[in-house]
Protein backbone atom coordinates (compact mmCIF):
# COMPACT_ATOMS: atom_id res chain seq x y z
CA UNK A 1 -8.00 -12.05 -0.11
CA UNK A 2 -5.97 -11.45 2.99
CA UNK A 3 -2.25 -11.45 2.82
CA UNK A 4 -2.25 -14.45 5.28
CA UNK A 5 -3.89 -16.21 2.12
CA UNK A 6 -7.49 -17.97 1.86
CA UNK A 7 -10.56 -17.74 0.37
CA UNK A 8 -10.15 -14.94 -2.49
CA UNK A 9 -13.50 -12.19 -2.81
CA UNK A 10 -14.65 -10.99 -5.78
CA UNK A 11 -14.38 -7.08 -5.52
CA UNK A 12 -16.63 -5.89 -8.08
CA UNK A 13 -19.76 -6.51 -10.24
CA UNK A 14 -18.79 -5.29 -13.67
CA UNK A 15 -17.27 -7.27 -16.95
CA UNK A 16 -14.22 -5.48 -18.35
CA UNK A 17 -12.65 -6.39 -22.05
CA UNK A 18 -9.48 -5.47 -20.50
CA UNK A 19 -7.90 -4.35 -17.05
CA UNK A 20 -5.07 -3.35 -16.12
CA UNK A 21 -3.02 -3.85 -12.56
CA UNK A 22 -4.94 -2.49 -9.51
CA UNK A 23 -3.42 -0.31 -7.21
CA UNK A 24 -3.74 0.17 -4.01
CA UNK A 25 -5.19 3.85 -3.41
CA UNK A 26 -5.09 3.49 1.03
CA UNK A 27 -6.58 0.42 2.79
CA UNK A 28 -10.26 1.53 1.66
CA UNK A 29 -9.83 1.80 -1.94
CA UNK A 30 -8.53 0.39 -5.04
CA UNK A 31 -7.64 1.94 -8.67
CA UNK A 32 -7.55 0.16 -11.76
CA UNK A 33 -7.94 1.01 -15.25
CA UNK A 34 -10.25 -1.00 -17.63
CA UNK A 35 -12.67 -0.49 -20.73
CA UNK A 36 -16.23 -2.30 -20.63
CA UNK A 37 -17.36 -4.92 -22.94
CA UNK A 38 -17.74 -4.14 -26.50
CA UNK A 39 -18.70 -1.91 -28.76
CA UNK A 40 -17.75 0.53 -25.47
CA UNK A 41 -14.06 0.52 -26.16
CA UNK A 42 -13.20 3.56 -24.20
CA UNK A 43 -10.46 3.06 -21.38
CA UNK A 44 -11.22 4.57 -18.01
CA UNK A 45 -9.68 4.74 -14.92
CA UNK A 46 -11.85 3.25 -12.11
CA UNK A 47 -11.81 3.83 -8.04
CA UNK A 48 -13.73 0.77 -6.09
CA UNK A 49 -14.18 0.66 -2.04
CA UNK A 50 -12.80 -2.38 -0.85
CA UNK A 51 -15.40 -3.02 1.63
CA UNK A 52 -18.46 -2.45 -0.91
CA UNK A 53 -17.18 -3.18 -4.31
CA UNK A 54 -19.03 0.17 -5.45
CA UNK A 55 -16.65 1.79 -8.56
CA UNK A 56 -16.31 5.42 -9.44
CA UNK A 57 -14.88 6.57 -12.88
CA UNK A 58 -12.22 8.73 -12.07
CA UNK A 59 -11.74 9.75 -15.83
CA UNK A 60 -14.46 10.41 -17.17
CA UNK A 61 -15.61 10.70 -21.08
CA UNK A 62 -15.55 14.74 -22.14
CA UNK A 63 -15.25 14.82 -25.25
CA UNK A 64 -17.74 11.85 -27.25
CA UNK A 65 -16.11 11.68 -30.93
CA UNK A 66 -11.99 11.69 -29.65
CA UNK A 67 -12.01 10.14 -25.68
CA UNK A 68 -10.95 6.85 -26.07
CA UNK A 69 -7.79 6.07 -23.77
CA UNK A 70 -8.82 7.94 -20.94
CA UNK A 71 -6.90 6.33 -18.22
CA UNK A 72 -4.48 3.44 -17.56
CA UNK A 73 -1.30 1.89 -16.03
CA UNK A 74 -2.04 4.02 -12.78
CA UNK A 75 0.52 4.30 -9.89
CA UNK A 76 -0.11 5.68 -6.69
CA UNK A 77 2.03 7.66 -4.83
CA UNK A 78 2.91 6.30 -1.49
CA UNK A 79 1.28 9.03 0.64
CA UNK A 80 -1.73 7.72 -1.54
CA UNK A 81 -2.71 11.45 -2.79
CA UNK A 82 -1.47 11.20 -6.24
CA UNK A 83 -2.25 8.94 -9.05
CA UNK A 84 -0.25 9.35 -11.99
CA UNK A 85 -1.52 7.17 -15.44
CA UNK A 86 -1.42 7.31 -19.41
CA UNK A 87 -4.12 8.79 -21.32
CA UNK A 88 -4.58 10.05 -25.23
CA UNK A 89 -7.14 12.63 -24.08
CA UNK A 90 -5.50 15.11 -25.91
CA UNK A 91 -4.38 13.67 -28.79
CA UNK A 92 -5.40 10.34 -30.36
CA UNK A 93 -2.64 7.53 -30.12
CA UNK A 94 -0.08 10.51 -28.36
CA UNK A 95 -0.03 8.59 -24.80
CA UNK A 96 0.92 11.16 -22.03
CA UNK A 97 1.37 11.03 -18.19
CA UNK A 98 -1.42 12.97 -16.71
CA UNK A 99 -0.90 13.10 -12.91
CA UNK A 100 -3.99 13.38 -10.81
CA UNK A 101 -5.11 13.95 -7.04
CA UNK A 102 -6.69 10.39 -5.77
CA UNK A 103 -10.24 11.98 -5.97
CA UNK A 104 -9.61 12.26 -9.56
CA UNK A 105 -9.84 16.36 -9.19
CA UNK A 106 -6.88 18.44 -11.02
CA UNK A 107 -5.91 16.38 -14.44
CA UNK A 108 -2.74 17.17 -15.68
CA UNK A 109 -0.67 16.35 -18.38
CA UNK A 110 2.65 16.41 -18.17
CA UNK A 111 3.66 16.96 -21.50
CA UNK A 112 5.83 13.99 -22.53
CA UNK A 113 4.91 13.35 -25.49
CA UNK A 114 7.38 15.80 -27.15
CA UNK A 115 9.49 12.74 -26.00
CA UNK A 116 7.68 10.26 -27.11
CA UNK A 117 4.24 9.62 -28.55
CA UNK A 118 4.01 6.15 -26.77
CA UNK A 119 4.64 6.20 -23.31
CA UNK A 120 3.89 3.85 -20.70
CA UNK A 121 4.21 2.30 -16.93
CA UNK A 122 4.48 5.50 -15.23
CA UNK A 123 5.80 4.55 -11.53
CA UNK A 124 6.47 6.60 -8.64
CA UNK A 125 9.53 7.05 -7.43
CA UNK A 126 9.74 6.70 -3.05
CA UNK A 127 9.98 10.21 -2.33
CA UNK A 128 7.24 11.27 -4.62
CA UNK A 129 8.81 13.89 -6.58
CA UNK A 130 9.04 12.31 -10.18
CA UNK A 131 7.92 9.20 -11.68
CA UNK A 132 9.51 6.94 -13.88
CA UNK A 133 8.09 5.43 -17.39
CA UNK A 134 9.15 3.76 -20.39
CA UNK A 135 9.21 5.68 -23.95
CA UNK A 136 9.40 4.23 -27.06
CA UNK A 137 11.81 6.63 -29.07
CA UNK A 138 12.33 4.47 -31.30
CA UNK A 139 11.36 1.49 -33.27
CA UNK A 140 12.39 -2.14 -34.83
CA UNK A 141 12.63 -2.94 -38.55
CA UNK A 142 8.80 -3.90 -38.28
CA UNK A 143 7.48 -0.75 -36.53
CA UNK A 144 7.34 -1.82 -33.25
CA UNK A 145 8.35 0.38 -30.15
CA UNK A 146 11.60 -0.16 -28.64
CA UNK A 147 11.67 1.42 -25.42
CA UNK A 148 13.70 3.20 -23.28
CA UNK A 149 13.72 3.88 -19.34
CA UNK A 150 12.60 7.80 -18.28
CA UNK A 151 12.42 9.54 -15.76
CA UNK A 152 10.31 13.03 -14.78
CA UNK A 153 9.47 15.45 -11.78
CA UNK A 154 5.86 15.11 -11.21
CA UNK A 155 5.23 18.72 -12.56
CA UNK A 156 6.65 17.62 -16.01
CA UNK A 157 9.94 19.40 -15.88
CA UNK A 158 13.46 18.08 -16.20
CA UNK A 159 12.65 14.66 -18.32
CA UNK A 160 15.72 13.24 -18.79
CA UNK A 161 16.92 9.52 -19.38
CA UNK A 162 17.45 7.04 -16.92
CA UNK A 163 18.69 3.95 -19.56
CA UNK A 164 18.68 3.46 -23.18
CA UNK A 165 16.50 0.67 -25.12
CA UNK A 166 19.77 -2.00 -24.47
CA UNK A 167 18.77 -2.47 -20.80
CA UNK A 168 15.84 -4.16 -22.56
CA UNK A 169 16.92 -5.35 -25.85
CA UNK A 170 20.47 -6.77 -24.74
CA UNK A 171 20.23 -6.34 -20.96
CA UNK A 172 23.27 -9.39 -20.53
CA UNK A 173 25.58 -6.73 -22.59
CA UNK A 174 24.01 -3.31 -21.54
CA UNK A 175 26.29 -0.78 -19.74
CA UNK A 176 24.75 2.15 -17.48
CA UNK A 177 24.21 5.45 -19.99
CA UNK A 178 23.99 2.94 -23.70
């Protein structure tokens, strides 16, 4: 729909199990990550022209018996030539930044998982050099992911952290490098 509001237009055709946010790729294009219905339960990262609704898979499926997460919580950097997302490509359930050119040509990983094994919401940072993301490098008495705020040059060097877990678990009390 326009920004001015109205009548909102379906984009695309397909049914998805689950999507995540779109993103904005330029004024033609959106990408979005998503997995079709069931049984197909393997997450791909998606282009679609505005204007047509037509979709591309910008990840896709290599290798049949371990490619499941192949793409998703994408960001696009704001000269709209980089995507950056979370994948498992290369090891199930390890959840890495890969960064990407918007044509979906030149997949890399970035190598964060020696952080963490679950990463996720990679986000540009203005000037396009690294990307922030939350890593769970630790976890509750019931084995869920606490998670911490990161942050990383777009070639995967220098990770360092931006805020421990209490900026989410007790933000009212948490105090810049706890």
């Amino acid at each position: 729909m326009s920004s001015k509001g109205g009548t909102p237009r379906r984009l695309t055709s397909q049914n998805y199990y689950q999507q995540s946010r779109p993103q904005f790729l330029n004024e033609k294009a959106l990408v979005y990550g998503a997995y079709p219905m069931y049984p197909n339960t393997t997450n791909y990262l998606f282009k679609a022209d505005i204007s047509t609704g037509r979709t591309k898979i910008l990840t896709p499926k290599t290798n049949p018996t371990t490619d499941n997460y192949l793409g998703s919580d994408p960001d696009v950097s704001r000269d709209g030539q980089k995507i950056v997302f979370i994948s498992d490509r290369i090891q199930s359930y390890a959840y890495d930044l890969f960064l990407m050119n918007s044509d979906g040509r030149k997949q890399t990983p970035l190598n964060i998982t020696k952080i963490s094994r679950y990463n996720q919401n990679p986000v540009f940072m203005p000037n396009g050099k690294s990307i922030l993301f939350l890593a769970s490098t630790s976890s509750n008495a019931g084995s869920r992911p606490i998670f911490s705020l990161w942050q990383v040059n777009i070639n995967g060097s220098n990770p360092r952290q931006i805020a421990g877990s209490g900026l989410f678990t007790n933000p009212l009390t948490w105090k810049r490098g706890t």
